[in-house]
N, C-alpha and C. Protein backbone atom coordinates (compact mmCIF):
# COMPACT_ATOMS: atom_id res chain seq x y z
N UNK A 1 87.64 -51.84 -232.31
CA UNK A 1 88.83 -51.04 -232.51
C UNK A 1 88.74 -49.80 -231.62
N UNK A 2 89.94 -49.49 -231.06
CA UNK A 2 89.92 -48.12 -229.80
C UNK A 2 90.18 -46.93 -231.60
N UNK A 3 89.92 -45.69 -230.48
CA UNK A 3 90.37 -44.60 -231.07
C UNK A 3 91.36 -44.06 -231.06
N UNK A 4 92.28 -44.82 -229.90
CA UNK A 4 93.70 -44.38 -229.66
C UNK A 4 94.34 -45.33 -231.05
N UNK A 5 93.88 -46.25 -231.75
CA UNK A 5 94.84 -47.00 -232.71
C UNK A 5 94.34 -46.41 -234.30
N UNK A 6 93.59 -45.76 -234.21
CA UNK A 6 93.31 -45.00 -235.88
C UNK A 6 94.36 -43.38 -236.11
N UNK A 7 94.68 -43.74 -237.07
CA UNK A 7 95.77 -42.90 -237.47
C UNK A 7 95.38 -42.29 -238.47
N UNK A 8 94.89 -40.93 -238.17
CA UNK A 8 94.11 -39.43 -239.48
C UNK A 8 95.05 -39.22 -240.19
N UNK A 9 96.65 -39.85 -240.30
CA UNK A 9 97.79 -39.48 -240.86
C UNK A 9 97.53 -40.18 -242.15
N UNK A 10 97.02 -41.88 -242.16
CA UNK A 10 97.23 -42.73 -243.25
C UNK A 10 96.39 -42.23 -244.62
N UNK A 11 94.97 -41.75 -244.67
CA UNK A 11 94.69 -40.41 -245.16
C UNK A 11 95.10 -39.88 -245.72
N UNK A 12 95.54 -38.73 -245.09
CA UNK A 12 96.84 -37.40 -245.53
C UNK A 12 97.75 -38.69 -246.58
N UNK A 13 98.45 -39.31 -245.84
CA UNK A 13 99.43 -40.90 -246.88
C UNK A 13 98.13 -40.74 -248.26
N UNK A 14 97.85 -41.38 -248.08
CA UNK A 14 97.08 -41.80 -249.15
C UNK A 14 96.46 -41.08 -250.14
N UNK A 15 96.21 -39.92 -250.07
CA UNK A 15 95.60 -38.76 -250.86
C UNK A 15 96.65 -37.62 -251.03
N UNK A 16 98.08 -38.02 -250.73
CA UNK A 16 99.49 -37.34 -251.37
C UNK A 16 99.46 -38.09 -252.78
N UNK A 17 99.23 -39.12 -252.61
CA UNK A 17 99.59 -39.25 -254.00
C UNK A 17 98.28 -38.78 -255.24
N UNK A 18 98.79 -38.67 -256.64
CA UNK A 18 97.35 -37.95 -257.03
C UNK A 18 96.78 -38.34 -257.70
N UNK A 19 96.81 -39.96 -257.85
CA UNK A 19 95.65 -40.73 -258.38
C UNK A 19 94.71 -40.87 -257.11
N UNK A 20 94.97 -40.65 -255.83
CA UNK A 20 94.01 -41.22 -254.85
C UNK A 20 93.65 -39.40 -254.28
N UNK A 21 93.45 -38.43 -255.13
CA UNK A 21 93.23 -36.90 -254.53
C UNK A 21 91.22 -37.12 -254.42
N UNK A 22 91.28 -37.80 -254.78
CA UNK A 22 89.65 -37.74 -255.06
C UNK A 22 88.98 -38.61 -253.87
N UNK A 23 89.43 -39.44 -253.29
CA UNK A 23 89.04 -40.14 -252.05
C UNK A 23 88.50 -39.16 -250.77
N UNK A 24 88.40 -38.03 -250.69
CA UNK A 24 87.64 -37.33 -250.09
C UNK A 24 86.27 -36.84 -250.63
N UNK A 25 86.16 -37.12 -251.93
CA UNK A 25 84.77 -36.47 -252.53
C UNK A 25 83.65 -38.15 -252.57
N UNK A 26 84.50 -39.32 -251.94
CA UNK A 26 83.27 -40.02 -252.12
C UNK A 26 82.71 -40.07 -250.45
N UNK A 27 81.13 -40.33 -250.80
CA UNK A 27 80.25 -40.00 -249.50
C UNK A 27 79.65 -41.06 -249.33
N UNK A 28 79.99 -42.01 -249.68
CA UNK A 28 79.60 -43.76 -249.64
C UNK A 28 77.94 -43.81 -249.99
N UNK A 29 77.95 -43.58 -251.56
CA UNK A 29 76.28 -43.74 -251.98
C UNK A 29 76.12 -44.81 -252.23
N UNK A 30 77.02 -45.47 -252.52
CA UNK A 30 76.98 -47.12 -253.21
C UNK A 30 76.66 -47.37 -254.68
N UNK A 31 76.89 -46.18 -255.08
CA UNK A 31 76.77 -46.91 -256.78
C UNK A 31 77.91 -47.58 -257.19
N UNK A 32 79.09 -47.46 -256.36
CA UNK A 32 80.28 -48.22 -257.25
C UNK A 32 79.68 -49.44 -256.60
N UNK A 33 79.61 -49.99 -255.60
CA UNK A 33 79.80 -51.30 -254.97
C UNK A 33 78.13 -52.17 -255.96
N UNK A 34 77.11 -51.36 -256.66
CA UNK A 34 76.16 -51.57 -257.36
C UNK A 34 76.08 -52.26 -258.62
N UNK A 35 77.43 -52.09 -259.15
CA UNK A 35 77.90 -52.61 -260.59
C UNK A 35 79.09 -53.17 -260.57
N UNK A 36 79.63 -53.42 -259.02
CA UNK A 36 80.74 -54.23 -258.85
C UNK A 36 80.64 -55.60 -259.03
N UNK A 37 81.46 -56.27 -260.38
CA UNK A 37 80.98 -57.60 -260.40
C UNK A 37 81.62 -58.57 -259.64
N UNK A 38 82.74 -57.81 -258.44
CA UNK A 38 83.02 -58.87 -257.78
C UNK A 38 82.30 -58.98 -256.53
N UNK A 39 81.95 -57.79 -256.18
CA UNK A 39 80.71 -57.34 -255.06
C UNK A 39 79.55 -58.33 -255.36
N UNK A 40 79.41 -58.86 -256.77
CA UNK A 40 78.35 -59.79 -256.98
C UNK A 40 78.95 -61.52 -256.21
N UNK A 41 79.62 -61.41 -256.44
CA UNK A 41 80.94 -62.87 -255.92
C UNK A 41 81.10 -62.83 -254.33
N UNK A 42 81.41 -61.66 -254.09
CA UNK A 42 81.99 -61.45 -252.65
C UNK A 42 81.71 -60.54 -251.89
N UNK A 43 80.24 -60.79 -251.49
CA UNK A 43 80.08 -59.68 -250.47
C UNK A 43 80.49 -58.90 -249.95
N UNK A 44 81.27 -59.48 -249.38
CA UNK A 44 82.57 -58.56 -248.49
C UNK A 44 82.71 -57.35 -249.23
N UNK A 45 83.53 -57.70 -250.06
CA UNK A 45 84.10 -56.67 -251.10
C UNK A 45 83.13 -55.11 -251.15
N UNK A 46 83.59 -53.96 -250.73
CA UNK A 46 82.77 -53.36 -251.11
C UNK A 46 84.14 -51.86 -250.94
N UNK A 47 84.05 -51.20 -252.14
CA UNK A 47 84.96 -49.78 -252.16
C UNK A 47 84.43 -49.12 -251.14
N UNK A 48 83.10 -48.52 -250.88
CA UNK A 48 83.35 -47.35 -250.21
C UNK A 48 83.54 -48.22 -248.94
N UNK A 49 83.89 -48.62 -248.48
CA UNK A 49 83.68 -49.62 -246.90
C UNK A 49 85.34 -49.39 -247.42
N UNK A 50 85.91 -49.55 -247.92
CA UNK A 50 88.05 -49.88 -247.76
C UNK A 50 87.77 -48.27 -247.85
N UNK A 51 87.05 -47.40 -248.62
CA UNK A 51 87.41 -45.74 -248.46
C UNK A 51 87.21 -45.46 -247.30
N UNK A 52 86.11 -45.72 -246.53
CA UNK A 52 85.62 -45.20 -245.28
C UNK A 52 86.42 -45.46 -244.48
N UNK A 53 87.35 -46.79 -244.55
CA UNK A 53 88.59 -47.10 -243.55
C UNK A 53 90.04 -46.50 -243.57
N UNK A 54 90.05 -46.01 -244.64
CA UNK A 54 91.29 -45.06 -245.29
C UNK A 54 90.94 -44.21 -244.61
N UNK A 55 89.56 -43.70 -244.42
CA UNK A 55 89.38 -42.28 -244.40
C UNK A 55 89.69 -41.75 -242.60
N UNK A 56 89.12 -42.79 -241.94
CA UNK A 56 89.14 -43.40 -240.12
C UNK A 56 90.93 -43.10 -240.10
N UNK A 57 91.37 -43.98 -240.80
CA UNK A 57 93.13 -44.18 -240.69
C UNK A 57 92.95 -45.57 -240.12
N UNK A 58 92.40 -46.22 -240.65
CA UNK A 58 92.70 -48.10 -240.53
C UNK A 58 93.42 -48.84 -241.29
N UNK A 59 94.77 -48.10 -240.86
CA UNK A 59 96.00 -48.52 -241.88
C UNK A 59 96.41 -49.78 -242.13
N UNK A 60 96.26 -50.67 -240.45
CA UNK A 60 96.65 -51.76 -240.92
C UNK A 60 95.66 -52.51 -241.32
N UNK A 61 94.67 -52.56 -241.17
CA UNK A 61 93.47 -53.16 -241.27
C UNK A 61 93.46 -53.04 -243.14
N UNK A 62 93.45 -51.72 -243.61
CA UNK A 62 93.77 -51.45 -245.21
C UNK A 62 94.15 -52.24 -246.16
N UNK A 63 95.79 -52.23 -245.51
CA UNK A 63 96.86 -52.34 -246.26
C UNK A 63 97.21 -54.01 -246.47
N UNK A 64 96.50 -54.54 -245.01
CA UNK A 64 96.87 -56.33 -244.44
C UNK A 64 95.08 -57.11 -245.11
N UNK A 65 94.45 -55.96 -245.50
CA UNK A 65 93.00 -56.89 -246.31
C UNK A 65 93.52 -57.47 -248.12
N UNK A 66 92.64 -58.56 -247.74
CA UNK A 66 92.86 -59.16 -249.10
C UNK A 66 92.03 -58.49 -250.12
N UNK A 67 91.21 -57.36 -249.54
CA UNK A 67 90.09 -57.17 -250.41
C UNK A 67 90.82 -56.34 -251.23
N UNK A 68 92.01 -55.61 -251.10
CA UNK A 68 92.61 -54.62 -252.30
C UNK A 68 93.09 -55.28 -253.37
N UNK A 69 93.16 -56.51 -253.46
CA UNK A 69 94.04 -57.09 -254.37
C UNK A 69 92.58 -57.34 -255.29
N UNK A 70 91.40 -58.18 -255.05
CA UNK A 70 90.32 -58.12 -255.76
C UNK A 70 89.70 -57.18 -257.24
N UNK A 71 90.06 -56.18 -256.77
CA UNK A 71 89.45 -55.95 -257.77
C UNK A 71 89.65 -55.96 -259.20
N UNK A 72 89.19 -56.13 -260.59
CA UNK A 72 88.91 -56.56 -262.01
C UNK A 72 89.42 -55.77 -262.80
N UNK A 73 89.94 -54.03 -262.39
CA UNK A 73 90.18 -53.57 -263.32
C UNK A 73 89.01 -53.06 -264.36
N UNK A 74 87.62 -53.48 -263.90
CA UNK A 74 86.51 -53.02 -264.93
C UNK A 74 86.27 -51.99 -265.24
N UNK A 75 86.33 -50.89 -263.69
CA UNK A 75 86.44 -49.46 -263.72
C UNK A 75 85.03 -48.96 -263.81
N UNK A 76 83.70 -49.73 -263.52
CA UNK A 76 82.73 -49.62 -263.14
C UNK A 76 82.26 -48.67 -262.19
N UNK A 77 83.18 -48.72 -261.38
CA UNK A 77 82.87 -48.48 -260.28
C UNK A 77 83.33 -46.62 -260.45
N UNK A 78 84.36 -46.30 -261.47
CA UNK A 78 84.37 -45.01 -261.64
C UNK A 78 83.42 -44.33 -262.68
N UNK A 79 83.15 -45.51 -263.81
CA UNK A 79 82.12 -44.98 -264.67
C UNK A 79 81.03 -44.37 -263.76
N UNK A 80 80.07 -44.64 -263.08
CA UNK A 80 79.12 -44.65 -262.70
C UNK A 80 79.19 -43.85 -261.35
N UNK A 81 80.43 -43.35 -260.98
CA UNK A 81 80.37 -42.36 -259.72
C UNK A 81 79.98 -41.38 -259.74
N UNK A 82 78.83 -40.65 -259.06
CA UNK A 82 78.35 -39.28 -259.23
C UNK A 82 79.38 -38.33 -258.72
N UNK A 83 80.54 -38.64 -258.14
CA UNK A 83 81.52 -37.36 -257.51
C UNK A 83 82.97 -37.91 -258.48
N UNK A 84 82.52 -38.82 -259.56
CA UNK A 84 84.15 -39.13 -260.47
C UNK A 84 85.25 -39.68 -259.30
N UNK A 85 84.72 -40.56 -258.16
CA UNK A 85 86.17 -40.86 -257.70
C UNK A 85 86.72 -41.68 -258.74
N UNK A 86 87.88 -41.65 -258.73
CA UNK A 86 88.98 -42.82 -259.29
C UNK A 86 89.14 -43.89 -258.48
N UNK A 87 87.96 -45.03 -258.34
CA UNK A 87 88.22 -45.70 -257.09
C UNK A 87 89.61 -46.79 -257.17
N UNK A 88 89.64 -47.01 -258.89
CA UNK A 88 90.62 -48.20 -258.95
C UNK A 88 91.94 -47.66 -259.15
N UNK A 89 92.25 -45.79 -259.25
CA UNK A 89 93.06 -45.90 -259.17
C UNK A 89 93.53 -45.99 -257.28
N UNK A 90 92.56 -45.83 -256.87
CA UNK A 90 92.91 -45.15 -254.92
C UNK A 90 93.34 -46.97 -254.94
N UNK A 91 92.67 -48.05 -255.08
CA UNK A 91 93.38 -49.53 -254.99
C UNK A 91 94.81 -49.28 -255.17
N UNK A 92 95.15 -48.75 -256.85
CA UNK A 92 96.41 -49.23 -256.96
C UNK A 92 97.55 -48.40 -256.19
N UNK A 93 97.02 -47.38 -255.47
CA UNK A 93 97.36 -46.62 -254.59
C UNK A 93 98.28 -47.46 -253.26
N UNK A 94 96.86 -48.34 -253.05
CA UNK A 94 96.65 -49.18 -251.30
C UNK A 94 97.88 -50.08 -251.78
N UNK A 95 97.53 -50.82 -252.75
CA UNK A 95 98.50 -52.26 -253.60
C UNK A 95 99.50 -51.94 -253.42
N UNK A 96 100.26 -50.34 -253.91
CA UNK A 96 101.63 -50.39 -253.77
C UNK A 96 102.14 -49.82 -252.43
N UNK A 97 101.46 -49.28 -251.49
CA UNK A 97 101.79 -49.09 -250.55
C UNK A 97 102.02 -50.06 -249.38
N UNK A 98 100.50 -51.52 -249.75
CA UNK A 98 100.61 -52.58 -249.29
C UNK A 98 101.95 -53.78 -249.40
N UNK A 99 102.12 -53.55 -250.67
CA UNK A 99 103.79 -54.32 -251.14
C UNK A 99 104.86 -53.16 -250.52
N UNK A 100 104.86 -52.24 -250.42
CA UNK A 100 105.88 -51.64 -250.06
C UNK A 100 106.46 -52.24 -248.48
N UNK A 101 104.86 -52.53 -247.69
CA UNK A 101 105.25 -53.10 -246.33
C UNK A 101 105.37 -54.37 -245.95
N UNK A 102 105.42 -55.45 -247.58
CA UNK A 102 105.58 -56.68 -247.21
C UNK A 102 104.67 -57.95 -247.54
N UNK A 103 103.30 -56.81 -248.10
CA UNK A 103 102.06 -57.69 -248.07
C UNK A 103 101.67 -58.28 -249.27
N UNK A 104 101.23 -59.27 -249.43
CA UNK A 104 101.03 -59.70 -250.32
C UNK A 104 99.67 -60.32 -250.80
N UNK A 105 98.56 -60.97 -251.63
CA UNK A 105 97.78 -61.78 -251.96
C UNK A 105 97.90 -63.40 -251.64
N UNK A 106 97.29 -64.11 -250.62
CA UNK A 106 97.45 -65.38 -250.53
C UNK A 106 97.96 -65.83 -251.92
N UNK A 107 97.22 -66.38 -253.21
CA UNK A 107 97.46 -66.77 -254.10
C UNK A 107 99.16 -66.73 -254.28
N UNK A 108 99.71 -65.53 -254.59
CA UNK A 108 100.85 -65.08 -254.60
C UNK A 108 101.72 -65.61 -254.01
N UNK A 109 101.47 -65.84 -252.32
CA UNK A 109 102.08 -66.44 -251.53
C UNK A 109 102.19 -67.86 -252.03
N UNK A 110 101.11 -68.58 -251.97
CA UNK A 110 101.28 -70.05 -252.62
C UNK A 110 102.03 -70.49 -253.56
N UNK A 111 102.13 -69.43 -254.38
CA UNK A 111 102.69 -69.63 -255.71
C UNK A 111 104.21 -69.67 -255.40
N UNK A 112 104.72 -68.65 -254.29
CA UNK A 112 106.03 -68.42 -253.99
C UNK A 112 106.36 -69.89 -253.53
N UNK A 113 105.60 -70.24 -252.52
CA UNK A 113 106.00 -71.23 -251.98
C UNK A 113 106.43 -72.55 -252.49
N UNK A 114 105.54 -72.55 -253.83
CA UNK A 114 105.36 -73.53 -254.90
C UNK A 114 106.96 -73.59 -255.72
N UNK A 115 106.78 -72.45 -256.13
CA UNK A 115 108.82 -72.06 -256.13
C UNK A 115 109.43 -72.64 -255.60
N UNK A 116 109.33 -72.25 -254.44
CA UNK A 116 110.27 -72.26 -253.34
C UNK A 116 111.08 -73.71 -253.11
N UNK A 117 109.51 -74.72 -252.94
CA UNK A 117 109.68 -76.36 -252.76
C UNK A 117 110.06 -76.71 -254.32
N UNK A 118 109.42 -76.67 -254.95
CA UNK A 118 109.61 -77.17 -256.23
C UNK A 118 110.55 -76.53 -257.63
N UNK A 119 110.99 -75.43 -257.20
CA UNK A 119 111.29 -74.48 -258.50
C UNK A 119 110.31 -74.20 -259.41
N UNK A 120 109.33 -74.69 -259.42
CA UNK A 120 108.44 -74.41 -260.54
C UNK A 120 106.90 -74.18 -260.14
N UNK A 121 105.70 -73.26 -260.48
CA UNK A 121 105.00 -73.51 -259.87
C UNK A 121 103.67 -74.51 -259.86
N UNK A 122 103.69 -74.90 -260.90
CA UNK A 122 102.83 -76.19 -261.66
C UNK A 122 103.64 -77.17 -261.28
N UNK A 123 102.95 -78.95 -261.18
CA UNK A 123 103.41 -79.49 -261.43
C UNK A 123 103.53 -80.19 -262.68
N UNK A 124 104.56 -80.87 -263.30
CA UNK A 124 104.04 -81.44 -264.48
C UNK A 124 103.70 -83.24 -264.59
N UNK A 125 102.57 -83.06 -265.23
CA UNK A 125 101.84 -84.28 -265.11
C UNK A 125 102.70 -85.25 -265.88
N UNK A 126 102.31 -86.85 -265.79
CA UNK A 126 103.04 -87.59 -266.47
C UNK A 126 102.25 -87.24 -268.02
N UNK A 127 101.32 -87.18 -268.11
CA UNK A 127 100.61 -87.04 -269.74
C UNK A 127 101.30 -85.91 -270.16
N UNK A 128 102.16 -84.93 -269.47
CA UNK A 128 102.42 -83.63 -270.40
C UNK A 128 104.23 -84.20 -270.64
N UNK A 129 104.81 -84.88 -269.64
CA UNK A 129 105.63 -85.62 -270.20
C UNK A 129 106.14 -86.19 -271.34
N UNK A 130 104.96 -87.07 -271.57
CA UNK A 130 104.63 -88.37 -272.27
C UNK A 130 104.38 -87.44 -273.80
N UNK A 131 103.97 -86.42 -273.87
CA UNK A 131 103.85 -85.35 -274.98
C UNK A 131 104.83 -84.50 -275.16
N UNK A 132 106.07 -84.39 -274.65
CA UNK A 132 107.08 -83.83 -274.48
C UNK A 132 107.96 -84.97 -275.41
N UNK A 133 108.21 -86.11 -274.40
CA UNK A 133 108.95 -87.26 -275.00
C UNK A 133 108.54 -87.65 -276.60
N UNK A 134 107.28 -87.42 -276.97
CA UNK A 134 106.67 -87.59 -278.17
C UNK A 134 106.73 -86.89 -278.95
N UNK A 135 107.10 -85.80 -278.70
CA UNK A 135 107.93 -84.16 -279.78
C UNK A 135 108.77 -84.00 -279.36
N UNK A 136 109.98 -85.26 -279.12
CA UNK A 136 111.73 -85.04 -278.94
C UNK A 136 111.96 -83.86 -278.28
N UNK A 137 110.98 -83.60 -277.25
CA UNK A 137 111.32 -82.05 -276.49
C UNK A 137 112.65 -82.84 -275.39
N UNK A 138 112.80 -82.00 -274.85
CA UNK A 138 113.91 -82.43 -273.89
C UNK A 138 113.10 -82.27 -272.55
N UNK A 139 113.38 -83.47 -271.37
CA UNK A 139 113.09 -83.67 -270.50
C UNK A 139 113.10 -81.96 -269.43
N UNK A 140 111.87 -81.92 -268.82
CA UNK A 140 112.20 -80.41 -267.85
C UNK A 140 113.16 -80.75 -266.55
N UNK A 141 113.54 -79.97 -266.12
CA UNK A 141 114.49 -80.37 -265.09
C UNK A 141 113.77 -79.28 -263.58
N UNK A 142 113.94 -79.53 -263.01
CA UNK A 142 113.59 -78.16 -262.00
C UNK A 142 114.92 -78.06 -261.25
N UNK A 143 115.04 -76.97 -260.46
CA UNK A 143 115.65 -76.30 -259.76
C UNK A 143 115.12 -75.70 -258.49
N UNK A 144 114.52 -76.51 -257.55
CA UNK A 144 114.09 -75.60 -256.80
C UNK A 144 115.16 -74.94 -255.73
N UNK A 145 116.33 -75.42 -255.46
CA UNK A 145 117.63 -74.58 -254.38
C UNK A 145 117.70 -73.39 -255.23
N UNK A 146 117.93 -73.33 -256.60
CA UNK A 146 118.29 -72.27 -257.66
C UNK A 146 117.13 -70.82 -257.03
N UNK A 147 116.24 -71.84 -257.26
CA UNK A 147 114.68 -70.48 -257.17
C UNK A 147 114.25 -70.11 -256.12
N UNK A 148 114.86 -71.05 -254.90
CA UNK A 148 114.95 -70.97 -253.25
C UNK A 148 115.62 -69.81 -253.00
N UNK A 149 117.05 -70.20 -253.60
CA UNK A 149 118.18 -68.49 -253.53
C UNK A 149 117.95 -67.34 -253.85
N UNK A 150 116.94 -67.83 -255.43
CA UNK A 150 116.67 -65.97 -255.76
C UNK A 150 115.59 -65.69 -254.87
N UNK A 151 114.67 -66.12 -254.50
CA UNK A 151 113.78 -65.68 -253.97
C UNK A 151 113.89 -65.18 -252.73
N UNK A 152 115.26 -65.88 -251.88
CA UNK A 152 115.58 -65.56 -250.57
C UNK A 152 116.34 -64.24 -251.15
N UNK A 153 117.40 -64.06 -251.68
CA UNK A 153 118.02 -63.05 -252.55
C UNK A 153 116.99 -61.75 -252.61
N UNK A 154 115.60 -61.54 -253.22
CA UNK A 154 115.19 -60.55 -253.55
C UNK A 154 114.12 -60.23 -252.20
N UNK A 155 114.40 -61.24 -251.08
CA UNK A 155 113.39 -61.06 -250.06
C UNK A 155 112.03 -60.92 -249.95
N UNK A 156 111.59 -61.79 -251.12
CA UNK A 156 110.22 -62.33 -251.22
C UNK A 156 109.56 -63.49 -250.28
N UNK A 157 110.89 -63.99 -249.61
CA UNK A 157 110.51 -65.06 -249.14
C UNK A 157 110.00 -64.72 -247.62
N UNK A 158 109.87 -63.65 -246.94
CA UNK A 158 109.84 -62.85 -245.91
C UNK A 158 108.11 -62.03 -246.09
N UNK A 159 108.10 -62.05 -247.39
CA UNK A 159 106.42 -61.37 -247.59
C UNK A 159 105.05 -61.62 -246.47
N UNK A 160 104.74 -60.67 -246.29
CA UNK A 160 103.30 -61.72 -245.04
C UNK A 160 101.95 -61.72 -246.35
N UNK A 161 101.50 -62.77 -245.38
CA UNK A 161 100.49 -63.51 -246.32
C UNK A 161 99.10 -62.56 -245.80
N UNK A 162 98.32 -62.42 -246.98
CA UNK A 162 96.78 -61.32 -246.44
C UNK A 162 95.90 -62.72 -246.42
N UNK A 163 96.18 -63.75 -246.78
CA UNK A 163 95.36 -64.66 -246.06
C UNK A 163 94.06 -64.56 -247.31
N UNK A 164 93.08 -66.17 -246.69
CA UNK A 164 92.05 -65.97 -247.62
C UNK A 164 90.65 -65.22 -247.86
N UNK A 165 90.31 -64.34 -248.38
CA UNK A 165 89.05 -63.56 -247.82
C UNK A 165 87.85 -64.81 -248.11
């Protein structure tokens, strides 16, 4: 990456809002990424490494990683911070700034797509049928043009994909 493409602005972005005011007091010791149980799953994954890139201004790099969507919600990672960042709230920070520009979680995407072709995002098996027909339920019907429209309608269908980490 050049130095002409990091932007000290996204930063300043990101620490306006004031769940993410604390993203300057972490100094990347690694105790959050220590008790991260997805850090146990996925290497990759690691908070102060997405802070340290906030901090550069690696906006798109940020905002277009799948790694923001990851995390559990455990809040581990703030229990155990010696400077109290709020790391999961600075995520839900990235998350909505990331949807704001379009981005989304592979999974998510699939699922749309699953819509999209099918109206529905499961398919249904003949055995769940066959248990339907057997409790006088009424046959399911899908719609997928119906769920094609809303989805084109609310411009979900335009989302970019963050791909699989």
């Amino acid at each position: 990456m050049k130095l002409s493409e990091l932007g000290p602005e996204f930063k300043t972005e990101v620490m306006s809002h004031k769940e993410a005011e604390g993203l300057n007091l972490c100094f990347a010791c690694g105790t959050c990424t220590a008790g991260c149980p997805i850090h146990e799953i996925f290497y990759e994954y690691d908070p102060r490494k997405l802070a340290k890139m906030v901090k550069l201004g690696m906006r798109e790099e940020v905002l277009a990683s799948p790694y923001i969507w990851y995390c559990t919600t455990c809040r581990n990672c703030e229990q155990r911070c010696p400077q109290n960042v709020k790391f999961f709230d600075i995520l839900n920070v990235l998350k909505n700034m990331a949807a704001k520009e379009g981005y989304a979680p592979h999974s998510w995407i699939e699922q749309t797509k699953q819509i999209m072709k099918n109206g529905i995002i499961f398919s249904i098996t003949e055995e769940l049928k066959e248990k339907r027909r057997a409790l006088s339920l009424p046959a399911l019907k899908y719609n997928g043009e119906r769920a094609k429209k809303i989805l084109k309608l609310t411009g979900i269908d335009k989302v970019k994909d963050q791909g699989k980490a």
